[in-house]
PDB file of N, CA and C in Angstrom:
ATOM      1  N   UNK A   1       0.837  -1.178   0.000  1.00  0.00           N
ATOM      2  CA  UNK A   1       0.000   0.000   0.000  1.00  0.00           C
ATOM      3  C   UNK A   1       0.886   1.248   0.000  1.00  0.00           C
ATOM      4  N   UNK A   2       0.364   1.765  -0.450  1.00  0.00           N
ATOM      5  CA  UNK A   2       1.468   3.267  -0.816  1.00  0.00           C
ATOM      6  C   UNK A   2       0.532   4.704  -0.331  1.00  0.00           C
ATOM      7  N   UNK A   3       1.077   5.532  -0.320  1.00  0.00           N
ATOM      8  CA  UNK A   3       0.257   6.713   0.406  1.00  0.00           C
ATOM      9  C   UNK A   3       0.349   7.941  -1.138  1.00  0.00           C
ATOM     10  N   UNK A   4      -0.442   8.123  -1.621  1.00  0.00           N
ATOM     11  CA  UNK A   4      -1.341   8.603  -2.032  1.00  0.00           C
ATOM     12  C   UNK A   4      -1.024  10.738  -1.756  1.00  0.00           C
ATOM     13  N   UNK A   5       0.193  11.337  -2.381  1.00  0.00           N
ATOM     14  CA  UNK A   5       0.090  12.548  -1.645  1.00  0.00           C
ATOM     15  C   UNK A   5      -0.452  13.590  -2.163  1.00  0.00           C
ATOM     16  N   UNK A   6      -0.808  14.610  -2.377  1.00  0.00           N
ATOM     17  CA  UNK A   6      -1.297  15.960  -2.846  1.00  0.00           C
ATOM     18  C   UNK A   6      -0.150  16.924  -2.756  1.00  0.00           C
ATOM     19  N   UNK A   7       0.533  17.292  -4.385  1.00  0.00           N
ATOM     20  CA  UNK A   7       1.542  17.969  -4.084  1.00  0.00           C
ATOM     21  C   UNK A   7       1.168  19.706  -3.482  1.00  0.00           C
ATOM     22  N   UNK A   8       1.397  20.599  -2.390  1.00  0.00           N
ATOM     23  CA  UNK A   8       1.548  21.810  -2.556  1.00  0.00           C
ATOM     24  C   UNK A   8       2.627  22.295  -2.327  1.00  0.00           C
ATOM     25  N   UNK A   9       2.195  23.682  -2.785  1.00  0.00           N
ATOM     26  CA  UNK A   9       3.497  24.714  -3.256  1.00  0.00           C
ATOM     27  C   UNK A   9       3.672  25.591  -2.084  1.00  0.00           C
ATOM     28  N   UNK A  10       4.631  26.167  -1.566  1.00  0.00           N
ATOM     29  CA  UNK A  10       5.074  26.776  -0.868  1.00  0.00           C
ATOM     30  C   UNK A  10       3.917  27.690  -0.036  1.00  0.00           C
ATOM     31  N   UNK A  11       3.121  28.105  -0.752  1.00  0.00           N
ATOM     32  CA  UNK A  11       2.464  28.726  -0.102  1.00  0.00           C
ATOM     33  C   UNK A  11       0.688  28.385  -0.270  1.00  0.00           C
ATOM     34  N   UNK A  12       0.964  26.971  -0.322  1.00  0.00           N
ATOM     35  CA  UNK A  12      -0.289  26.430   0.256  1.00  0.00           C
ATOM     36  C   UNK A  12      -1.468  25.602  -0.355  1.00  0.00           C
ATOM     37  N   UNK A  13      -0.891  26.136  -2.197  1.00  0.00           N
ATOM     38  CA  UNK A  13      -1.926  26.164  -2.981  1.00  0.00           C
ATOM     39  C   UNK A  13      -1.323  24.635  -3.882  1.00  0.00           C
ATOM     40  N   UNK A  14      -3.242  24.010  -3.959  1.00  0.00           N
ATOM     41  CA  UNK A  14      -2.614  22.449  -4.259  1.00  0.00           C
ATOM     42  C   UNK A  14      -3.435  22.922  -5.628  1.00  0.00           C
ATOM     43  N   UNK A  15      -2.755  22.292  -6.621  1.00  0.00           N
ATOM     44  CA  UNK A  15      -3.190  21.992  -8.102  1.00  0.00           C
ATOM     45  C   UNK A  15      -4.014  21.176  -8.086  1.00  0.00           C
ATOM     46  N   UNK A  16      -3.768  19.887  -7.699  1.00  0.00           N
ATOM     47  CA  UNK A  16      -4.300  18.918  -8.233  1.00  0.00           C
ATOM     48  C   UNK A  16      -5.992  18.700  -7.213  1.00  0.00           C
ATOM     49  N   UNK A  17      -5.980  19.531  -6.073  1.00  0.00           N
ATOM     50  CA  UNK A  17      -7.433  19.396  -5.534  1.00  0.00           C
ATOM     51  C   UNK A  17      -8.254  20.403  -6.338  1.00  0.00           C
ATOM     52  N   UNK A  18      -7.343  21.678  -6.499  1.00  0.00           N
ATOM     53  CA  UNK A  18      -7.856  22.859  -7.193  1.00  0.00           C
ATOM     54  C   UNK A  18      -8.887  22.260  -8.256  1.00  0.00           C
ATOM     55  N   UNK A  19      -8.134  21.246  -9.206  1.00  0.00           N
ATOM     56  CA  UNK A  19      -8.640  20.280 -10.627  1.00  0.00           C
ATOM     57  C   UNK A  19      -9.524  19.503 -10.446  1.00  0.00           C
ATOM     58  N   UNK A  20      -9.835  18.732  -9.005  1.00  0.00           N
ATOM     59  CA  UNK A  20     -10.587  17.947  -8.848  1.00  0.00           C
ATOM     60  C   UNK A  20     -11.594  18.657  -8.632  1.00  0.00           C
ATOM     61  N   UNK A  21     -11.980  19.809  -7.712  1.00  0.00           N
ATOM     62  CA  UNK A  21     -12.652  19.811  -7.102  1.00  0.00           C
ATOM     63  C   UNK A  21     -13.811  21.123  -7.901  1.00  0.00           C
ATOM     64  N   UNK A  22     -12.768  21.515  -9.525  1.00  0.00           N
ATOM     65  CA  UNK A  22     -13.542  21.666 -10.444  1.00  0.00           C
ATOM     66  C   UNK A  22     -14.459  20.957 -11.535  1.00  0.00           C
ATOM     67  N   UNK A  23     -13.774  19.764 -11.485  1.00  0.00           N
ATOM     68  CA  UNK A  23     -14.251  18.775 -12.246  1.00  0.00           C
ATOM     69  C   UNK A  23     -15.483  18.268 -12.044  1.00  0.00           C
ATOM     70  N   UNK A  24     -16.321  18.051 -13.226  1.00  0.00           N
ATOM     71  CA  UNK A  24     -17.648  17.765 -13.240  1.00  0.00           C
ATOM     72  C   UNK A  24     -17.735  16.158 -12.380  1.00  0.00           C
ATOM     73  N   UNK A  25     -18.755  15.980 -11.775  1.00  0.00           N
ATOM     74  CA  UNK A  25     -18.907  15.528 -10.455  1.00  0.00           C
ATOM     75  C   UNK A  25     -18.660  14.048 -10.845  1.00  0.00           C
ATOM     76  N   UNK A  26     -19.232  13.221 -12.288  1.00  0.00           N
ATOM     77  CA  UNK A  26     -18.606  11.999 -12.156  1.00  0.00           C
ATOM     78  C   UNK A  26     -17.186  11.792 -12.718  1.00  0.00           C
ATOM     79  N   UNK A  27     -16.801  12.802 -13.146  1.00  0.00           N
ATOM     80  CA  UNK A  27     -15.228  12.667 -13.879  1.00  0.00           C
ATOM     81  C   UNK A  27     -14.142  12.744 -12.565  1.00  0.00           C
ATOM     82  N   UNK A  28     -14.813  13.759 -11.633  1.00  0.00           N
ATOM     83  CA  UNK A  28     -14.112  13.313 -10.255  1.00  0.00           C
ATOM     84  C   UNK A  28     -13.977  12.284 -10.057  1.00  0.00           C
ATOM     85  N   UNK A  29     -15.442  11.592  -9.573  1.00  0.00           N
ATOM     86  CA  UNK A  29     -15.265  10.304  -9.023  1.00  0.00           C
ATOM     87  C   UNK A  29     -14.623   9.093  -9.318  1.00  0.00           C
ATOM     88  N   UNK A  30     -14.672   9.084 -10.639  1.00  0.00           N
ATOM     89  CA  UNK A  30     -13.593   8.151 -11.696  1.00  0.00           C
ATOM     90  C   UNK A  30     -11.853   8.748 -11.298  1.00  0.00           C
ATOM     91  N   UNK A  31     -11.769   9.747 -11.382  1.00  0.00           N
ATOM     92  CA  UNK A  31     -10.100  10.103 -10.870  1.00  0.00           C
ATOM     93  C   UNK A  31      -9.894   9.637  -9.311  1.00  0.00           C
ATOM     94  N   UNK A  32     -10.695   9.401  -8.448  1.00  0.00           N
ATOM     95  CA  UNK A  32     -10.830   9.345  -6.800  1.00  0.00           C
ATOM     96  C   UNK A  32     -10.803   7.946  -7.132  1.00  0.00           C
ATOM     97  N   UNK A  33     -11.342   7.643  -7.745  1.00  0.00           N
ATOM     98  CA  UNK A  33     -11.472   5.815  -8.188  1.00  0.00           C
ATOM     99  C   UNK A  33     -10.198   5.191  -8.279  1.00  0.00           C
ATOM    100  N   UNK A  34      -9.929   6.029  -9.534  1.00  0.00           N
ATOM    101  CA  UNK A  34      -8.350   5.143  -9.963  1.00  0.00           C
ATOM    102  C   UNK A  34      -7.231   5.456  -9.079  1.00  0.00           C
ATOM    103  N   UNK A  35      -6.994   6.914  -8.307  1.00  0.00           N
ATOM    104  CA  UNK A  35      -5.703   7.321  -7.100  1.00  0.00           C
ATOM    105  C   UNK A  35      -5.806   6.247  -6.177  1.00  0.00           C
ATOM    106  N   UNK A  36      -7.293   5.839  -5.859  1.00  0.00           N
ATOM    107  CA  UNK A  36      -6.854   4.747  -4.913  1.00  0.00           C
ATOM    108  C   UNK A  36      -6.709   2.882  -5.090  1.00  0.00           C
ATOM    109  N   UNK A  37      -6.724   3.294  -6.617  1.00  0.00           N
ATOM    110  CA  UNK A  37      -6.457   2.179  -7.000  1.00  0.00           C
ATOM    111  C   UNK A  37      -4.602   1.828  -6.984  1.00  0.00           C
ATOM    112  N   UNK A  38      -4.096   3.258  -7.377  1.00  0.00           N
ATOM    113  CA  UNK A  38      -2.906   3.606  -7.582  1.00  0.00           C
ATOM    114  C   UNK A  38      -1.998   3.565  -6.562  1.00  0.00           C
ATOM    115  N   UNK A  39      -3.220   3.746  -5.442  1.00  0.00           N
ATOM    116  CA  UNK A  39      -2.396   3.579  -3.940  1.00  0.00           C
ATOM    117  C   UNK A  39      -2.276   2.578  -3.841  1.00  0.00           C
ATOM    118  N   UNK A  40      -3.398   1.072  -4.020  1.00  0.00           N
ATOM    119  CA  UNK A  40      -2.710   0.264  -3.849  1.00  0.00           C
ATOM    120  C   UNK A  40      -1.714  -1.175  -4.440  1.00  0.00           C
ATOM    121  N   UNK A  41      -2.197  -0.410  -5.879  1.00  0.00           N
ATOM    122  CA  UNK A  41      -1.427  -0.839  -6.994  1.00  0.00           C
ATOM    123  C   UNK A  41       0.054  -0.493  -7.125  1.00  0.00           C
ATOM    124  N   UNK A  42       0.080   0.869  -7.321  1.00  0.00           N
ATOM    125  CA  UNK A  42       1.651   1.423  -7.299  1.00  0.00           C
ATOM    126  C   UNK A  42       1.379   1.160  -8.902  1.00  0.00           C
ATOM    127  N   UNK A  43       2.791   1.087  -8.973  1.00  0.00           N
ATOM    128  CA  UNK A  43       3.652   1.021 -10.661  1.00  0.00           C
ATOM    129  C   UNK A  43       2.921  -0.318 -11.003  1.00  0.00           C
ATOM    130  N   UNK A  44       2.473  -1.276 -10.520  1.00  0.00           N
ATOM    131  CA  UNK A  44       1.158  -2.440 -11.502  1.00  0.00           C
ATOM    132  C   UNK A  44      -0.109  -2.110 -12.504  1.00  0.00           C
ATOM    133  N   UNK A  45      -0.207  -0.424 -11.824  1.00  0.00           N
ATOM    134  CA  UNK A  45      -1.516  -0.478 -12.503  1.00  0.00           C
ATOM    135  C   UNK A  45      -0.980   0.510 -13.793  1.00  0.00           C
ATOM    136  N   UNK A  46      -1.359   0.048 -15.167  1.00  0.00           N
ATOM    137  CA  UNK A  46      -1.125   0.115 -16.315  1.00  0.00           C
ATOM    138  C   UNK A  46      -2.223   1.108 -17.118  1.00  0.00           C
ATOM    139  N   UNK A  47      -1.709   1.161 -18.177  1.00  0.00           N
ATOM    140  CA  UNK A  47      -2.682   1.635 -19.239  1.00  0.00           C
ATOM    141  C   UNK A  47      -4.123   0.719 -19.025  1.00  0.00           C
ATOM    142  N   UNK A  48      -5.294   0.677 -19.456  1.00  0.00           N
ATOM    143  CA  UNK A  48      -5.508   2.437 -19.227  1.00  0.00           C
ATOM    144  C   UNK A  48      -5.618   3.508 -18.795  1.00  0.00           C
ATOM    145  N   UNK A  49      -5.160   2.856 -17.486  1.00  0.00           N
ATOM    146  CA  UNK A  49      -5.485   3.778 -16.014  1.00  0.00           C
ATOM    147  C   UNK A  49      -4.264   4.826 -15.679  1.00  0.00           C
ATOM    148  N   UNK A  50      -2.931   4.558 -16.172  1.00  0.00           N
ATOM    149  CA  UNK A  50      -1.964   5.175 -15.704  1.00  0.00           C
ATOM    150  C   UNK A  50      -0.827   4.496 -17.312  1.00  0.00           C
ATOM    151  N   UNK A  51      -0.242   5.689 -17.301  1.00  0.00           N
ATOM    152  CA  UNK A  51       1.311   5.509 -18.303  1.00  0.00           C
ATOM    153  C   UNK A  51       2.001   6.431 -17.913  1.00  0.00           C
ATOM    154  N   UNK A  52       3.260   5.908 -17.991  1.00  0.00           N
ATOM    155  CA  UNK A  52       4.501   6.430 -18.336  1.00  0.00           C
ATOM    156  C   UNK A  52       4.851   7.783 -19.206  1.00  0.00           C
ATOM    157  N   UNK A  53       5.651   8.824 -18.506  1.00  0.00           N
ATOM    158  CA  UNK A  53       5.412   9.929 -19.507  1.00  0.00           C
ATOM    159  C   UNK A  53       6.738  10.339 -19.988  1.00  0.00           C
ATOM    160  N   UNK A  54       7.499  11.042 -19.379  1.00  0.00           N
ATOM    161  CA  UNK A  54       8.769  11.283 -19.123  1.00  0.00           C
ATOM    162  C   UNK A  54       9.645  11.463 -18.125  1.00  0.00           C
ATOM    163  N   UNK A  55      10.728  11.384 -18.056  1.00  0.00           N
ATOM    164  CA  UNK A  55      11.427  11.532 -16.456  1.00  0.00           C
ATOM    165  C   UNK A  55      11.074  11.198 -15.281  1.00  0.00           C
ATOM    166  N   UNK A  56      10.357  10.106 -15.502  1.00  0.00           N
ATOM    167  CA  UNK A  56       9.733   9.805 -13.911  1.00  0.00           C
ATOM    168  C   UNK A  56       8.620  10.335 -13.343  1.00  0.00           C
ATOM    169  N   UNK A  57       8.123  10.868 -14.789  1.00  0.00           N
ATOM    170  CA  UNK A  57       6.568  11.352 -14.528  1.00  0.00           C
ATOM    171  C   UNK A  57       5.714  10.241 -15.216  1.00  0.00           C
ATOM    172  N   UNK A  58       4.774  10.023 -14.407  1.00  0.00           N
ATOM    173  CA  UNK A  58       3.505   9.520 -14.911  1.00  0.00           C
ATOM    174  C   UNK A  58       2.183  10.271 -15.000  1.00  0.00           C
ATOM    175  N   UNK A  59       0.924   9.521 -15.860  1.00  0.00           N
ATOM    176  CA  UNK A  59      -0.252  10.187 -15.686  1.00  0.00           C
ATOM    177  C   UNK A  59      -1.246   8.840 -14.821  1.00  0.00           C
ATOM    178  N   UNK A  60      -2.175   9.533 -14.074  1.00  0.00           N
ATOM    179  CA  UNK A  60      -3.573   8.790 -14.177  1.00  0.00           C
ATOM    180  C   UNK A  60      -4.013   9.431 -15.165  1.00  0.00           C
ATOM    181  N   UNK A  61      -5.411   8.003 -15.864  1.00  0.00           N
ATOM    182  CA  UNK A  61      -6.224   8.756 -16.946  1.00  0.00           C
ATOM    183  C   UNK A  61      -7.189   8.464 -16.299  1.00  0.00           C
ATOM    184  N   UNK A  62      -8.126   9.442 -16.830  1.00  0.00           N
ATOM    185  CA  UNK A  62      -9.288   9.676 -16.627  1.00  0.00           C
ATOM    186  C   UNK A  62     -10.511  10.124 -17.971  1.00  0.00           C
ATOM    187  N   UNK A  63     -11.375   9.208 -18.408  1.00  0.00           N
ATOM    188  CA  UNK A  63     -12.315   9.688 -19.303  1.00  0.00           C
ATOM    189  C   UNK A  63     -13.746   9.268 -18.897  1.00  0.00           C
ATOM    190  N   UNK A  64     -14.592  10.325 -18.971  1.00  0.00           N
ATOM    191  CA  UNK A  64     -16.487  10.649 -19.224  1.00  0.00           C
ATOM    192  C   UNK A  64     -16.562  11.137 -20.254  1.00  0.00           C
ATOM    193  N   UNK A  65     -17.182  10.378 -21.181  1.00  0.00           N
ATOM    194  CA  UNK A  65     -18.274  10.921 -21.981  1.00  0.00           C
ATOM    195  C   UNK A  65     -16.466  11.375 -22.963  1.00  0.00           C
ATOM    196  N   UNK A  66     -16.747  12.844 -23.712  1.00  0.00           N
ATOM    197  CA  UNK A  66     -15.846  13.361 -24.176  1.00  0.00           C
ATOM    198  C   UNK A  66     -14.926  14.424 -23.343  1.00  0.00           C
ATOM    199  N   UNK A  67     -15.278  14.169 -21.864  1.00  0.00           N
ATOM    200  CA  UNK A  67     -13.733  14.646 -21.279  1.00  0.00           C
ATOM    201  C   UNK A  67     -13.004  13.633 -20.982  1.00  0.00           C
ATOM    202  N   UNK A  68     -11.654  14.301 -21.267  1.00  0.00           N
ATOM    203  CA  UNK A  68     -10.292  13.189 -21.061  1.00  0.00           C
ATOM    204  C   UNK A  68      -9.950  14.257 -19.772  1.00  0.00           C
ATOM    205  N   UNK A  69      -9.231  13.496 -18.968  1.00  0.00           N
ATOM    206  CA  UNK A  69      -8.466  14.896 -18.257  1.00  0.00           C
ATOM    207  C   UNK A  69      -7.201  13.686 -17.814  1.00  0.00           C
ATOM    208  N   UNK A  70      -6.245  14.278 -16.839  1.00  0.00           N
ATOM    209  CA  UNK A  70      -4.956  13.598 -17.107  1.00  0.00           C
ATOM    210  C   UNK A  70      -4.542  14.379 -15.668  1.00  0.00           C
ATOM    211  N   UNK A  71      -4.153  13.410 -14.458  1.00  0.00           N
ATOM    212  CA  UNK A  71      -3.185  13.480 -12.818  1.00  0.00           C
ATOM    213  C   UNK A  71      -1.689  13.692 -13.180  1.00  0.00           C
ATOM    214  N   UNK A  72      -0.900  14.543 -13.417  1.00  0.00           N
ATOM    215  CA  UNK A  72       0.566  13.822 -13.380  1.00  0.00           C
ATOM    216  C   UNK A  72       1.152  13.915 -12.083  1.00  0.00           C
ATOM    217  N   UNK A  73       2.009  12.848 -11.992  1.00  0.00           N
ATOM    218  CA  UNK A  73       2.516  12.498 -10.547  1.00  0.00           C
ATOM    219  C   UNK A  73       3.980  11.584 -10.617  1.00  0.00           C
ATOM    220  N   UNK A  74       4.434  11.864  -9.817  1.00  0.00           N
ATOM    221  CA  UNK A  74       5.552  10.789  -9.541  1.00  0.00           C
ATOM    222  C   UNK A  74       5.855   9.837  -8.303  1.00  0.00           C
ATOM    223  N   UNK A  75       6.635   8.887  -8.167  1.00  0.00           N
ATOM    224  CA  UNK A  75       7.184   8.145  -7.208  1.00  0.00           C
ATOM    225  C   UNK A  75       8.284   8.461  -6.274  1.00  0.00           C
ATOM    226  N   UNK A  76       8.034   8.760  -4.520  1.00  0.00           N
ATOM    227  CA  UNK A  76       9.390   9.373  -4.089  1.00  0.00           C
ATOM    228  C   UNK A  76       9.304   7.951  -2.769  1.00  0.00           C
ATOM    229  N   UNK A  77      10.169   8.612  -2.156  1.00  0.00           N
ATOM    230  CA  UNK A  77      10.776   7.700  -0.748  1.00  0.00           C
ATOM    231  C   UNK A  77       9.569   7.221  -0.049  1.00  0.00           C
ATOM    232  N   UNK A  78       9.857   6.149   0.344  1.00  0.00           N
ATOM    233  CA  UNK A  78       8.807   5.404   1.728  1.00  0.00           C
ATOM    234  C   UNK A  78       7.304   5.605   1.194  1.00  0.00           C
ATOM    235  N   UNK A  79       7.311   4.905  -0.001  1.00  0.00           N
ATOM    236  CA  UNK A  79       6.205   4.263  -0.723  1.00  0.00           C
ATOM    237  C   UNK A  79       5.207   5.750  -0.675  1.00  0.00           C
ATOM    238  N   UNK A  80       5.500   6.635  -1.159  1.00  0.00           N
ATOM    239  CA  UNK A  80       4.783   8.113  -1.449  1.00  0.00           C
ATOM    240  C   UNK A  80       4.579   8.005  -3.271  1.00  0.00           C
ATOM    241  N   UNK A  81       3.505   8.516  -3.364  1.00  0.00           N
ATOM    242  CA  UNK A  81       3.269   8.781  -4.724  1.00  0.00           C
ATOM    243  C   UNK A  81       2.359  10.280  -4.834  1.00  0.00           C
ATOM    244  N   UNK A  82       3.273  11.193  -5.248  1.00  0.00           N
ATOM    245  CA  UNK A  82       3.169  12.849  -4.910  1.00  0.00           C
ATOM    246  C   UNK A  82       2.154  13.172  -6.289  1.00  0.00           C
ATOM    247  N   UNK A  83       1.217  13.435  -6.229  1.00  0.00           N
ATOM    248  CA  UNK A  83       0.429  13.858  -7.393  1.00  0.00           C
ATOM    249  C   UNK A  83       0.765  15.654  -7.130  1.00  0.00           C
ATOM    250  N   UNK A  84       0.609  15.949  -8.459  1.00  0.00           N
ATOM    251  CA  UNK A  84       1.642  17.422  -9.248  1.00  0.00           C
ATOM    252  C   UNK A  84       0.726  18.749 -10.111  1.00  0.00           C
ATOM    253  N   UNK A  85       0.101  17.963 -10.567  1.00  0.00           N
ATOM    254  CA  UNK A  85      -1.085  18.917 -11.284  1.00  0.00           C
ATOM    255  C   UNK A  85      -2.242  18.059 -12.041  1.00  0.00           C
ATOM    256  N   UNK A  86      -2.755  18.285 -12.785  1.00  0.00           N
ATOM    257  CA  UNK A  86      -4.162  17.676 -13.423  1.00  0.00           C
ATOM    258  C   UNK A  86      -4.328  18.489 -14.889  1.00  0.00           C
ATOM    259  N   UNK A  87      -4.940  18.056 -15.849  1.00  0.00           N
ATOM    260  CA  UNK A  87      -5.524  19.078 -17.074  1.00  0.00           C
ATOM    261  C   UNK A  87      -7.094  18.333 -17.375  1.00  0.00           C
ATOM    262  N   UNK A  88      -7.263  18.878 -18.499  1.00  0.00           N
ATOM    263  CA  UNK A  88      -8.273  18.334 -19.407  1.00  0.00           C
ATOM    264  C   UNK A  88      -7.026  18.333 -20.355  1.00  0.00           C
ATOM    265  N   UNK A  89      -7.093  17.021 -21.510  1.00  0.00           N
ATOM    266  CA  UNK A  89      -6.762  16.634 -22.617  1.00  0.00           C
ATOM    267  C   UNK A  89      -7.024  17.032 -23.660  1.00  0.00           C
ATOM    268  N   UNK A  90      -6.757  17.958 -24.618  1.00  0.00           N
ATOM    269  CA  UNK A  90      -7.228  18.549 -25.099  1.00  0.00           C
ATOM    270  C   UNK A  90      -6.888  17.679 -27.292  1.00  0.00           C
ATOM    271  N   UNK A  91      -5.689  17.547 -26.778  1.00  0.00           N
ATOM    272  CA  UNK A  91      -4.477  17.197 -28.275  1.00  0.00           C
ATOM    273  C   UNK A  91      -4.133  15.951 -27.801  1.00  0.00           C
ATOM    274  N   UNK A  92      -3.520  14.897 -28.667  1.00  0.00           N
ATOM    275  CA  UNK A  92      -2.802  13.579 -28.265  1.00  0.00           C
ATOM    276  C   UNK A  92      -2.084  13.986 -27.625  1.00  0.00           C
ATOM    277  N   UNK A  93      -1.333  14.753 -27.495  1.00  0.00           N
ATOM    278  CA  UNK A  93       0.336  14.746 -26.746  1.00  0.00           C
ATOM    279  C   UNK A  93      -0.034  15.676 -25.263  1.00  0.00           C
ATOM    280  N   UNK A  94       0.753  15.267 -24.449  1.00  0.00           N
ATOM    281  CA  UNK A  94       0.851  15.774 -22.995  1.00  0.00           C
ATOM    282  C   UNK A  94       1.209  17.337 -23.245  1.00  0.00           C
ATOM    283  N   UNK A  95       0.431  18.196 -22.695  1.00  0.00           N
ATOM    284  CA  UNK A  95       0.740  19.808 -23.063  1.00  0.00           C
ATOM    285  C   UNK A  95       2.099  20.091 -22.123  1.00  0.00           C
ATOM    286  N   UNK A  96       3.173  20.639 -22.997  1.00  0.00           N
ATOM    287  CA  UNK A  96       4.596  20.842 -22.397  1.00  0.00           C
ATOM    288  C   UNK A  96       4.381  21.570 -21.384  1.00  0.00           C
ATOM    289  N   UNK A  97       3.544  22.969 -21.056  1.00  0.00           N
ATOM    290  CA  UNK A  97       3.913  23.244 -19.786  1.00  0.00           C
ATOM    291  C   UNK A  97       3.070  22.445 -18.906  1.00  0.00           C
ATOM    292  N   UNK A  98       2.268  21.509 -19.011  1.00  0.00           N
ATOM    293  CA  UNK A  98       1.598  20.673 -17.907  1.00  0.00           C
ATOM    294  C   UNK A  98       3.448  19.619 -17.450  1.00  0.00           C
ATOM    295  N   UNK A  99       4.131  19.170 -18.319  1.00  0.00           N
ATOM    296  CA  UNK A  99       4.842  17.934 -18.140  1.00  0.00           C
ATOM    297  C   UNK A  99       5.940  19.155 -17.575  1.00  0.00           C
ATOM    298  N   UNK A 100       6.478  20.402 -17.942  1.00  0.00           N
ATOM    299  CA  UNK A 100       7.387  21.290 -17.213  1.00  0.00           C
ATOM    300  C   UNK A 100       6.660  21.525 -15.515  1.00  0.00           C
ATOM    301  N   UNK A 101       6.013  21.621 -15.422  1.00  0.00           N
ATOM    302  CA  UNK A 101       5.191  22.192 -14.530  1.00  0.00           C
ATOM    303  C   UNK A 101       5.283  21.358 -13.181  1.00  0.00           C
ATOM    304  N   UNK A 102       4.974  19.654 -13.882  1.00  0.00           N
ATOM    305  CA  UNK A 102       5.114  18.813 -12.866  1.00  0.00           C
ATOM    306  C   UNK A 102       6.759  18.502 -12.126  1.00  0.00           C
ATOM    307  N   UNK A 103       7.210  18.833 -13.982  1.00  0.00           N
ATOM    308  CA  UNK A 103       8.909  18.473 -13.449  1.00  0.00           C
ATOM    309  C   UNK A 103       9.561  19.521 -12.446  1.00  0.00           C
ATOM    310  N   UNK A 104       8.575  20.466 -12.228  1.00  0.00           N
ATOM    311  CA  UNK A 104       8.763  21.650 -11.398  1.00  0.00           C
ATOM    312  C   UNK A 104       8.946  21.223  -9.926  1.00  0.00           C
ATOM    313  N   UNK A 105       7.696  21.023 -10.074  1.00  0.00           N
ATOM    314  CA  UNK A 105       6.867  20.626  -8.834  1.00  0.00           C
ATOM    315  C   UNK A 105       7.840  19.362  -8.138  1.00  0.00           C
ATOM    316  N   UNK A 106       8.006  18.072  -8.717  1.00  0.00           N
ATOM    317  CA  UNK A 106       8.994  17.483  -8.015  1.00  0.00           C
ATOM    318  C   UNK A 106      10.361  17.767  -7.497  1.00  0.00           C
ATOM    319  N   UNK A 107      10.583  18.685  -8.188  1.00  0.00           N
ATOM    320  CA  UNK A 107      11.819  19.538  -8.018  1.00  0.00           C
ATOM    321  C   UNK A 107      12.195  20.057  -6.570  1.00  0.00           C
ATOM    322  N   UNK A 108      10.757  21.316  -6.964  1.00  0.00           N
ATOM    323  CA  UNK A 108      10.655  21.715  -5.237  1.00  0.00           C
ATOM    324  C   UNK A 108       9.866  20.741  -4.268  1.00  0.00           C
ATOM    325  N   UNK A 109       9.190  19.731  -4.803  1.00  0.00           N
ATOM    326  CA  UNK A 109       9.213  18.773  -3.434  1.00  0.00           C
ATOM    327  C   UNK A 109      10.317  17.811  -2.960  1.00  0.00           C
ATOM    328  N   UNK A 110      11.003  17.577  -3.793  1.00  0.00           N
ATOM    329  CA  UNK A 110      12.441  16.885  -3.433  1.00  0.00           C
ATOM    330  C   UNK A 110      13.571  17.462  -2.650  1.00  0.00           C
ATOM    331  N   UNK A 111      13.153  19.230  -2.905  1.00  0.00           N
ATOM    332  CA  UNK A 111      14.685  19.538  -2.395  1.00  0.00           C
ATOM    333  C   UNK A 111      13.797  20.308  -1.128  1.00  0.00           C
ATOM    334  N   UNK A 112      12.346  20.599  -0.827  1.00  0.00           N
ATOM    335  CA  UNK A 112      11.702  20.646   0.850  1.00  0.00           C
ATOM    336  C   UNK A 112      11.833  19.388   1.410  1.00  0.00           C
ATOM    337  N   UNK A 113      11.976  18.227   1.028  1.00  0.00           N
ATOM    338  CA  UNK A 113      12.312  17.056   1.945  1.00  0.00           C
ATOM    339  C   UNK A 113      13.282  17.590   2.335  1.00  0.00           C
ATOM    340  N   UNK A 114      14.576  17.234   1.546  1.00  0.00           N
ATOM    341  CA  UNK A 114      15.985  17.745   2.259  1.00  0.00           C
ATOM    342  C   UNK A 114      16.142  18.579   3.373  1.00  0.00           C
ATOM    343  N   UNK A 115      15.030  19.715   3.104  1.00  0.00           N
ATOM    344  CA  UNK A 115      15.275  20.558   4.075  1.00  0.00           C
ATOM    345  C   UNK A 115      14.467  20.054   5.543  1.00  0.00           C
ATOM    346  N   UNK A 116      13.489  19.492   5.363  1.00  0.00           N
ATOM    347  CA  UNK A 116      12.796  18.558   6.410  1.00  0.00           C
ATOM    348  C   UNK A 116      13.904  18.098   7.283  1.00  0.00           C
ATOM    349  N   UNK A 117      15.152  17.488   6.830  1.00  0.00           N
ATOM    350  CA  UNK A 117      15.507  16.075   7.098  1.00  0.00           C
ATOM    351  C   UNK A 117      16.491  16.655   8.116  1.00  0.00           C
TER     352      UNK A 117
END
């Protein structure tokens, strides 16, 4: 079982609840569905639910009807899986500043551990 985190930013503000908690009410529930599937799957649970993106980023997917929307998240220490931001899908390809954004985001959550420690 893995823990499931909500990345925020320095001063408080989480993306990825921000996304949920805009999201039309069953496209939520399908993303709440699969994170905790993810929690206790980890890296098992596959397409279609989750792929591989770049650098150690992954997505959950998520589709209703004709919204796609897309979790990116990564894998850190002591079975944590830090979710980073969220979109709607708009084009085949992952929108670059969504995949910069996340690579951000792990960035500064990797180097506030350090400072934790």
């Amino acid at each position: 079982m893995f823990d499931v985190v909500f990345y925020e930013t320095r001063n408080g503000k989480c993306l990825v609840k921000e996304f949920l908690n805009l999201s039309d009410a069953k496209l939520r529930a399908k993303l709440v569905g699969i994170l905790e599937i993810l929690g206790e799957k980890c890296n098992l649970l596959r397409e279609a639910y989750s792929k591989f993106i770049d650098d150690g980023i992954f997505e959950v997917r998520g589709k209703v009807g004709n919204d796609i929307s897309r979790i990116l998240f990564f894998f850190y220490y002591d079975g944590q899986i830090v979710l980073t931001n969220g979109f709607v899908k708009k084009t085949q390809k992952i929108p670059t500043k969504e995949l910069k954004l996340a690579k951000k985001y792990r960035k500064d959550f990797i180097e506030r551990q350090g400072e934790e420690l």
